[in-house]
Protein backbone atom coordinates (compact mmCIF):
# COMPACT_ATOMS: atom_id res chain seq x y z
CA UNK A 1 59.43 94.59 113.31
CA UNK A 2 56.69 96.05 111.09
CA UNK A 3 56.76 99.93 111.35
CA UNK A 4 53.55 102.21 110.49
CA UNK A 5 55.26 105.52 109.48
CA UNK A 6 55.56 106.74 106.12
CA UNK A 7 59.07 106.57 104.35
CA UNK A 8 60.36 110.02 104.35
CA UNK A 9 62.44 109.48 101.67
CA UNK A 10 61.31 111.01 97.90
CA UNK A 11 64.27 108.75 95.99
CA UNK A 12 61.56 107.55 93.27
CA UNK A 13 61.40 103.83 91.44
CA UNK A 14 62.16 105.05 88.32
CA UNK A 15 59.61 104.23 85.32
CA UNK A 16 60.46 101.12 83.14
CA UNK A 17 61.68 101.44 79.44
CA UNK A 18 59.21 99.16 78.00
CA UNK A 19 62.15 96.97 76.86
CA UNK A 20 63.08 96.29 80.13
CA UNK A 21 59.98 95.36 81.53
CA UNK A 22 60.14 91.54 80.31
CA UNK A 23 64.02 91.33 82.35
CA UNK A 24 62.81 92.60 85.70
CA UNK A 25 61.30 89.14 86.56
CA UNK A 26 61.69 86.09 89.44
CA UNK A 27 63.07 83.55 88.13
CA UNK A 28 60.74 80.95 87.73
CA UNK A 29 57.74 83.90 87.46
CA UNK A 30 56.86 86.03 84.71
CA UNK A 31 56.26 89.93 85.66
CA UNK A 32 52.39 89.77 85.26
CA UNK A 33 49.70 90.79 87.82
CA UNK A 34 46.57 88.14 86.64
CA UNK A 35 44.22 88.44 89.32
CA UNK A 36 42.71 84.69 88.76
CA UNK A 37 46.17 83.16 90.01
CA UNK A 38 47.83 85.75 92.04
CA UNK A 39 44.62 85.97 94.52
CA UNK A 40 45.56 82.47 95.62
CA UNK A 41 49.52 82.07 95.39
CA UNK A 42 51.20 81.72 98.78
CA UNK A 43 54.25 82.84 97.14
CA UNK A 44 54.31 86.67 96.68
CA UNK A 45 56.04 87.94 93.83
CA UNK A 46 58.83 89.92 95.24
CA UNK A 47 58.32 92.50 93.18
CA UNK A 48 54.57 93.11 95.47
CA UNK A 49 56.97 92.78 98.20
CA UNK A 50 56.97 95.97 100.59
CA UNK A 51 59.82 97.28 102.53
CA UNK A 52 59.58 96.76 106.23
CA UNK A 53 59.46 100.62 106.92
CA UNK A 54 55.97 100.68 104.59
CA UNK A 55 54.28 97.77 104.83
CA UNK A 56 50.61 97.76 105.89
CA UNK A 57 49.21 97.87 109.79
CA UNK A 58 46.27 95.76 109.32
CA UNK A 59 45.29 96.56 112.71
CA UNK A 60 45.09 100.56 112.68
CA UNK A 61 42.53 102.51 114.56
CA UNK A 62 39.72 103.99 112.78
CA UNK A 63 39.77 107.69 111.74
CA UNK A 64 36.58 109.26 112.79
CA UNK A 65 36.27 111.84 109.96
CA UNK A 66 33.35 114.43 109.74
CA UNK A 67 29.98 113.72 107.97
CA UNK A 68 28.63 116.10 105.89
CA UNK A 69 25.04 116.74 104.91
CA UNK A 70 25.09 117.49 101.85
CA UNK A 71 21.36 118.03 101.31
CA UNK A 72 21.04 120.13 104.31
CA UNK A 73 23.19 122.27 103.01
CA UNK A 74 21.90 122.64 99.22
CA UNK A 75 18.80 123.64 101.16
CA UNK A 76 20.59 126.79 101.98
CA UNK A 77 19.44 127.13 105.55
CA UNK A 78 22.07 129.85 106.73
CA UNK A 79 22.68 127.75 109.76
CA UNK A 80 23.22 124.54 108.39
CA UNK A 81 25.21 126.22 105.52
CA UNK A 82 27.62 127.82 108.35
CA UNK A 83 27.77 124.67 110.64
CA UNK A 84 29.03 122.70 106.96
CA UNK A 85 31.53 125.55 106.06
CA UNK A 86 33.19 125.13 109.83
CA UNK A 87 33.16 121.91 109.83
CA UNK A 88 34.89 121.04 106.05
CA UNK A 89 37.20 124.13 107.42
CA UNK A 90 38.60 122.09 110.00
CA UNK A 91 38.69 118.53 108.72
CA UNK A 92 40.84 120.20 105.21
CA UNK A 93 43.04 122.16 107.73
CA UNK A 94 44.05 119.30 109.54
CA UNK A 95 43.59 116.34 107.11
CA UNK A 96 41.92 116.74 103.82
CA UNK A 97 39.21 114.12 104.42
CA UNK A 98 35.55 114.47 104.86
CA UNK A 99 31.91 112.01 104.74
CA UNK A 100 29.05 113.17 102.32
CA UNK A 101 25.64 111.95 102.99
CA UNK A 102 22.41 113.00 101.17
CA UNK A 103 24.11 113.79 98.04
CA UNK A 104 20.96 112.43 95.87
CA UNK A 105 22.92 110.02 94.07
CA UNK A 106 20.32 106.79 93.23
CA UNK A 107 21.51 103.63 95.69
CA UNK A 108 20.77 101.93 92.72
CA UNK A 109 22.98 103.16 90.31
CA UNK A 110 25.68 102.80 92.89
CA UNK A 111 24.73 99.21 93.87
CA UNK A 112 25.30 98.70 90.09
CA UNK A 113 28.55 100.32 89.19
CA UNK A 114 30.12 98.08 91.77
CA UNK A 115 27.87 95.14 89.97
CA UNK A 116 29.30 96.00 86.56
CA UNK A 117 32.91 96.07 87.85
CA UNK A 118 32.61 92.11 88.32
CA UNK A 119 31.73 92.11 84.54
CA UNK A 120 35.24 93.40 83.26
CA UNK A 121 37.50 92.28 85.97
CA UNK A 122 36.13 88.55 85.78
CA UNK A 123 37.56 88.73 82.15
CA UNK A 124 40.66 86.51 80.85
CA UNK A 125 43.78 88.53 81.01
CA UNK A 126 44.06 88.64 77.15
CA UNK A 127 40.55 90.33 77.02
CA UNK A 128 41.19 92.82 79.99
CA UNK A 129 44.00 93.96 78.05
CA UNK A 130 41.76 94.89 75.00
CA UNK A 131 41.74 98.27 77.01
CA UNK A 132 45.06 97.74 78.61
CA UNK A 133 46.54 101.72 79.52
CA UNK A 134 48.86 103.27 76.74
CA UNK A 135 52.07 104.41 77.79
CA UNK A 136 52.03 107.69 79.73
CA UNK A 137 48.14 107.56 79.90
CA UNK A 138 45.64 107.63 82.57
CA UNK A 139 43.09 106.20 80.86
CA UNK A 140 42.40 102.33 80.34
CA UNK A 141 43.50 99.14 82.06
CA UNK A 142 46.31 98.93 84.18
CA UNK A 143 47.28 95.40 86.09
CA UNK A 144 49.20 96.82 88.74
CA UNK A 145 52.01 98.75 87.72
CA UNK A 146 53.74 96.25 85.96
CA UNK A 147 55.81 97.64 82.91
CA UNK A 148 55.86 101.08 84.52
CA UNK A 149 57.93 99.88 87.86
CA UNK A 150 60.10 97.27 88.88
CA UNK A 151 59.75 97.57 92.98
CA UNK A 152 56.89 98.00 95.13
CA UNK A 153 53.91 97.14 93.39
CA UNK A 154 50.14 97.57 94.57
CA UNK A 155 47.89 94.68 94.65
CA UNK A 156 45.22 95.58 91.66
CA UNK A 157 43.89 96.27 88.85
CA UNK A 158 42.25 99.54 87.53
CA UNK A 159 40.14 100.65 84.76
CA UNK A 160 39.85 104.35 84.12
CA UNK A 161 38.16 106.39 82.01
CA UNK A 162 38.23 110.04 80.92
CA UNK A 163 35.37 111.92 81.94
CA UNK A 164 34.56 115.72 80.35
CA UNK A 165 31.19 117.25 81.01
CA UNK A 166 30.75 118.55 77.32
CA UNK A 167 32.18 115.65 75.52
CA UNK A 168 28.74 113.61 74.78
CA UNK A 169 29.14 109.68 75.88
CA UNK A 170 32.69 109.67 76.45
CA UNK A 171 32.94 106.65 78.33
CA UNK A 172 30.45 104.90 76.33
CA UNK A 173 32.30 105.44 73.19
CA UNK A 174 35.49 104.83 74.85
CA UNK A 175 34.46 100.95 75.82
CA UNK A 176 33.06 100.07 72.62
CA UNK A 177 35.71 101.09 71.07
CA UNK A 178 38.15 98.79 72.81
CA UNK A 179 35.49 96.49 74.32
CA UNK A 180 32.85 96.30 71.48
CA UNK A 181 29.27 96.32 71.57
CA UNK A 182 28.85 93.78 74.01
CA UNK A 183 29.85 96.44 76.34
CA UNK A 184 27.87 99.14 75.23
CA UNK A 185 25.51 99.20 78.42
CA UNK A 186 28.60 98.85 80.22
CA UNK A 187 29.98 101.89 78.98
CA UNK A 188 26.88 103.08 79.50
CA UNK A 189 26.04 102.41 83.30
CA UNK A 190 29.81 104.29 83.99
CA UNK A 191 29.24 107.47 81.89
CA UNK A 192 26.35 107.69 84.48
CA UNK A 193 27.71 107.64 86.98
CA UNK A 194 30.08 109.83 85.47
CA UNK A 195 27.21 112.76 85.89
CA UNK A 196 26.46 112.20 89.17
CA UNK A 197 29.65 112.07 90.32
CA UNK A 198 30.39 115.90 88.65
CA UNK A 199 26.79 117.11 89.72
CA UNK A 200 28.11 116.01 93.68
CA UNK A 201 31.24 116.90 92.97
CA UNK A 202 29.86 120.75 92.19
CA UNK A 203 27.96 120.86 95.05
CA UNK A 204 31.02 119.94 97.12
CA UNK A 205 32.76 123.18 95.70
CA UNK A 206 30.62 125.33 96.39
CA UNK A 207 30.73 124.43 100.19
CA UNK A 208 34.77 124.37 99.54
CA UNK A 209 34.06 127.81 97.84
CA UNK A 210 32.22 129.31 101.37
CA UNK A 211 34.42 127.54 104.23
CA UNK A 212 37.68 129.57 102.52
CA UNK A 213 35.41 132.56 102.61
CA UNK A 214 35.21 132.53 98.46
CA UNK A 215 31.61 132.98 96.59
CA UNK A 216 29.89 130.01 96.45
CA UNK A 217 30.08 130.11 92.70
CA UNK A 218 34.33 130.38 92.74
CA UNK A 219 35.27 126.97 92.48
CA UNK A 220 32.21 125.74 90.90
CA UNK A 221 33.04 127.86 87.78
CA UNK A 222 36.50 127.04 87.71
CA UNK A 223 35.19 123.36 87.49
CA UNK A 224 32.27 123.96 85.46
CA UNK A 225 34.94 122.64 82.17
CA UNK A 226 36.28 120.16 84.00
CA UNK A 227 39.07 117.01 82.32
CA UNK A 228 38.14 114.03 85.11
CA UNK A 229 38.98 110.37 85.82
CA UNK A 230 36.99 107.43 86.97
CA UNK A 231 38.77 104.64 88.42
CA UNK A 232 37.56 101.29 88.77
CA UNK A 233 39.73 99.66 91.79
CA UNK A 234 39.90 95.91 91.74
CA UNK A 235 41.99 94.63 94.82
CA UNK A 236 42.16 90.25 94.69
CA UNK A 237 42.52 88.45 97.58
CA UNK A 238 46.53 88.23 99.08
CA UNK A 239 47.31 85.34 100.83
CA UNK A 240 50.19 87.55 102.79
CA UNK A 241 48.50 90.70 103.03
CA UNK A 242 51.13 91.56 105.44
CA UNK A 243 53.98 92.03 102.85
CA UNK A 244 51.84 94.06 100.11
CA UNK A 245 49.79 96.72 100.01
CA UNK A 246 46.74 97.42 97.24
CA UNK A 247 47.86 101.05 96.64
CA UNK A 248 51.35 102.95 97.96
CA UNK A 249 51.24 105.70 99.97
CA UNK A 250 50.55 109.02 98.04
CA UNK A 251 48.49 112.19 97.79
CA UNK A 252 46.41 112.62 94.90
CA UNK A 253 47.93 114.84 92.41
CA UNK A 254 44.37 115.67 91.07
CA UNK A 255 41.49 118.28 92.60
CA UNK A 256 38.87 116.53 94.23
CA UNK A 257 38.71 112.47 95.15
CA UNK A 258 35.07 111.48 95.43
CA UNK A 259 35.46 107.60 96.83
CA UNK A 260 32.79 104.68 97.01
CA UNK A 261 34.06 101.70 98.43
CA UNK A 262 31.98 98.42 99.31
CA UNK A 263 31.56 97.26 102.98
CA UNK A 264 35.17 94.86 102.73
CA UNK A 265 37.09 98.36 103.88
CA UNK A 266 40.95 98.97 103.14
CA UNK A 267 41.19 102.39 103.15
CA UNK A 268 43.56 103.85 105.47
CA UNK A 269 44.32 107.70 106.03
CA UNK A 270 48.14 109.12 107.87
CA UNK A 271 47.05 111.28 110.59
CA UNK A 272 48.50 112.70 113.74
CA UNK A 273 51.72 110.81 112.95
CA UNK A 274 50.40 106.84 112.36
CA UNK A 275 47.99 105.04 109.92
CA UNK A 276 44.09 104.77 110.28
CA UNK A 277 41.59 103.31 108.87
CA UNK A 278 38.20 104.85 107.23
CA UNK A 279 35.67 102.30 107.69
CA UNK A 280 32.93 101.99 104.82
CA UNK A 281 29.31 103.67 105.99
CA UNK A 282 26.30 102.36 103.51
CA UNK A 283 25.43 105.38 101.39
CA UNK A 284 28.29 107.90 102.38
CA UNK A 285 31.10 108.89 99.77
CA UNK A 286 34.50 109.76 101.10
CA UNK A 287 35.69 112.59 99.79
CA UNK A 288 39.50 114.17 100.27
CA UNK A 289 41.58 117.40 99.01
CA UNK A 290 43.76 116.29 95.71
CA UNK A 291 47.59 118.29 95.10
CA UNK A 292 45.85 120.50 92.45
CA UNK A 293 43.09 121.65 94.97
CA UNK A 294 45.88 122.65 97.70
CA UNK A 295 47.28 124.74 95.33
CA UNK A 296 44.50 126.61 94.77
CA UNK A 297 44.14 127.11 98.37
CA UNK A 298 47.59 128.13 98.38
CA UNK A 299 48.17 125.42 100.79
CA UNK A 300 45.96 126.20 103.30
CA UNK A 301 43.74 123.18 102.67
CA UNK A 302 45.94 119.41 103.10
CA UNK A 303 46.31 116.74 100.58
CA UNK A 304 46.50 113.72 102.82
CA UNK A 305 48.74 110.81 102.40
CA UNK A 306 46.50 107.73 102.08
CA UNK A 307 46.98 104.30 100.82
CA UNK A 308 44.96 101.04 100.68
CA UNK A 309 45.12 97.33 102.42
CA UNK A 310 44.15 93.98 101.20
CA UNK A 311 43.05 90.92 103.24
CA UNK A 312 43.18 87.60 102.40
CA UNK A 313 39.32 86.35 102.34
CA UNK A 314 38.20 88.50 99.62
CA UNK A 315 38.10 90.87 96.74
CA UNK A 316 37.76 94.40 97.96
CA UNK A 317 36.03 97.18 95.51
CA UNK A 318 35.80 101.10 94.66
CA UNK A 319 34.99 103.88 92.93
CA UNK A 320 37.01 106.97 92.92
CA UNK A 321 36.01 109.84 90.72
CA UNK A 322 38.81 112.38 90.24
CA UNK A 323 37.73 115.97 89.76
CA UNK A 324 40.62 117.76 87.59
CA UNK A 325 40.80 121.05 85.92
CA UNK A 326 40.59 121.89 82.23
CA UNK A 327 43.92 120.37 80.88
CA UNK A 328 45.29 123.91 79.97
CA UNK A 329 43.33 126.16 82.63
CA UNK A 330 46.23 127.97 84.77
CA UNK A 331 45.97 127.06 88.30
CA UNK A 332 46.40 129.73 90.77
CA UNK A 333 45.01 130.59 93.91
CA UNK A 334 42.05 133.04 94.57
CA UNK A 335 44.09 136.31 95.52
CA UNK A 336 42.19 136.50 99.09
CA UNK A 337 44.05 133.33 99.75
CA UNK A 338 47.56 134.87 99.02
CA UNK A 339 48.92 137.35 102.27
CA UNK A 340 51.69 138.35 103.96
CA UNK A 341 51.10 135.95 106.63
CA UNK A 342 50.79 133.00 103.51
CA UNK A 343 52.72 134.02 100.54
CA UNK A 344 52.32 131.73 97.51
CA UNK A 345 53.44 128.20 98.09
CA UNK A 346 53.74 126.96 94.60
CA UNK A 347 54.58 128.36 90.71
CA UNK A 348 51.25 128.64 88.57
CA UNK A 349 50.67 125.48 86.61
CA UNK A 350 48.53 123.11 84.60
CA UNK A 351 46.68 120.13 85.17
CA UNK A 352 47.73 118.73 81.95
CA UNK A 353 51.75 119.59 83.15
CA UNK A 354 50.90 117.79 86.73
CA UNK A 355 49.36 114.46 84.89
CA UNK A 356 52.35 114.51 82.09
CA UNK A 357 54.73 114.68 85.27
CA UNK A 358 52.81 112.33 87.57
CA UNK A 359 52.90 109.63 84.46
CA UNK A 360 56.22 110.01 83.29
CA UNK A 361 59.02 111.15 85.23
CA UNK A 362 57.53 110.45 88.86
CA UNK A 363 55.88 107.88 90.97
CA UNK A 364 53.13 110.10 93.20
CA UNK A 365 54.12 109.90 96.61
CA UNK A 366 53.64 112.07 99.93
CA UNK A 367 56.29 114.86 97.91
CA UNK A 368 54.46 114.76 94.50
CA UNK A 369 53.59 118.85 94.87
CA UNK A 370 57.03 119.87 96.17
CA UNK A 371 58.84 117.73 93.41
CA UNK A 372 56.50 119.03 90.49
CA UNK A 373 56.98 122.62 91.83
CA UNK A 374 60.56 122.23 91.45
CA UNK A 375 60.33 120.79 88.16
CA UNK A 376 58.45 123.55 86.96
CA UNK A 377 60.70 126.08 88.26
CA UNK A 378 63.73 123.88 87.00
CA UNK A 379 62.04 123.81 83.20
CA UNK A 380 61.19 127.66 83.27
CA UNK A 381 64.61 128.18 83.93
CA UNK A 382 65.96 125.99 80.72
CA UNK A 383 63.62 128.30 78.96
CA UNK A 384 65.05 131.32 79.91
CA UNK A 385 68.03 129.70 78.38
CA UNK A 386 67.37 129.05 75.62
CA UNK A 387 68.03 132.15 73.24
């Protein structure tokens, strides 16, 4: 029997020395994710293999989530700004996860970031890994997780990119540098979207900012120097969909996840106890409450366990643009947010300790918060030890 509940357990797959990446292999079948074969391969490596207690529910009910009007409320009607405030109030309370619509970003320059994505990922292996991901980086191509884990891998491939607001063309420079110039426009087309994805992902703060009764301009200035990721999600075809999944369970350990995916779906959310799906809306961006961001809320808004599916007809696409803090920024809650009735929930920290944690001594999961708190406190205590 398949079940549809999380695994409790936090007992992590450890990350692979890079030496011992080439042993953990099937016999007959190197440890490689190449989207070209694996997309049509009956036989799942068992490494993509789930355990029974998490593998997918291809049938789960759809979420119904709020929708949010973004442009009504940039409008600044006092109504329509209230109404938003209550509404994001409630879905982060209880979930994390929310629908903006008339957010201003061009169809078109949507419709062609998910064009452009057939551009890399239709690449030979060997050229895909031009930009392959550095160890204990978040930034370049990643096929799967192979290298970093030996159990439980998802079904894709990624490109990600850095993204600051005041570093000019970062993700152009960044592709021809490992891509060349034929992928200048490339580069190009993503750094674009890039700045509409921070201009939304303001706006979106400042309603956050109002709903925890906060200035408007209280997150948006904490963001205003912001360190963020774009990730281009690739998820082939599985002939067993069944036994894998595209991405794990996990909360995300950044601020803000601003998602686009196409109209294939996959996306499902863990709430009231059992899996659901989001389905895709034309136009909409789904947007959900990171780690980092719940801290700053001193828990009072929910990072939501999430995870993706894949199906066997076709390739399924998305953009997800992660809002982070300035690497070194402290992050600590607003002191309205801190009472007797909600004392603080976790130590002060950094994004740039959370991402060094997150991509080397832990595999983000439903407990990524709790265990980083503890390391923190655990590594302030060597300190104190250390005449």
């Amino acid at each position: 029997m398949v079940h549809c509940l999380p695994k409790v357990s936090v007992i992590q797959d450890k990350p692979m020395l890079p030496s011992t990446a080439a042993v953990a292999k099937d016999e007959h079948r190197p440890l490689a994710f190449d989207a070209s074969i694996l997309g049509s391969e009956s036989n799942i490596p068992s490494q993509f293999i789930w355990p029974d207690d998490e593998k997918p529910c291809l049938d789960a009910p759809e979420l119904v989530i709020p929708t949010i009007d973004l442009g009504a409320f940039l409008l600044g009607d006092s109504l329509a700004v209230s109404k938003a405030a209550e509404v994001v109030n409630e879905a982060c309370k209880k979930h994390g996860f929310f629908l903006v619509v008339n957010h201003g970003v061009d169809s078109g320059l949507i419709d062609k970031a998910h064009q452009y994505m057939d551009r890399f990922f239709s690449l030979q292996l060997s050229e895909k890994h031009k930009a392959k991901r550095k160890v204990g980086e978040s930034y370049g191509y990643a096929s799967s997780f192979v290298g970093r884990f030996s159990s439980k891998l998802p079904w894709k491939e990624t490109l990600s990119f850095r993204y600051c607001p005041h570093t000019q063309n970062i993700v152009q420079h960044y592709m021809v540098n490992w891509m060349g110039e034929d992928f200048r426009d490339f580069g190009r087309l993503y750094q674009e979207y890039c700045e509409a994805m921070n201009k939304v992902s303001q706006e979106i703060m400042g309603l956050l900012g109002i709903s925890l009764g906060l200035d408007q301009a209280y997150f948006k200035d904490f963001f205003e120097q912001n360190d963020s990721i774009l990730r281009l999600n690739h998820y082939p075809p599985c002939q067993k969909p069944e036994l894998t999944l595209g991405t794990g369970p996990h909360t995300d350990p950044t601020s803000l996840t601003i998602l686009h995916q196409d109209q294939v779906g996959g996306l499902q959310v863990f709430a009231d106890e059992k899996w659901h799906s989001v389905a895709p809306i034309p136009g909409a961006f789904v947007v959900n409450v990171g780690d980092t961001f719940m801290a700053l809320t001193n828990g009072f808004y929910k990072s939501c366990l999430h995870r993706a599916v894949v199906n066997i007809e076709t390739v399924r696409k998305s953009l997800a643009f992660f809002l982070c803090p300035k690497l070194e920024r402290p992050v600590t809650p607003a002191a309205g947010l801190v009472t007797a009735d909600n004392p603080r929930k976790y130590p002060d920290f950094t994004w740039a300790a959370l991402l060094k944690f997150t991509q080397n001594h832990y595999r983000a999961d439903m407990k990524t918060l709790v265990a980083f708190s503890k390391w923190v406190q655990e590594q302030e205590s060597n300190n104190k030890l250390i005449p």
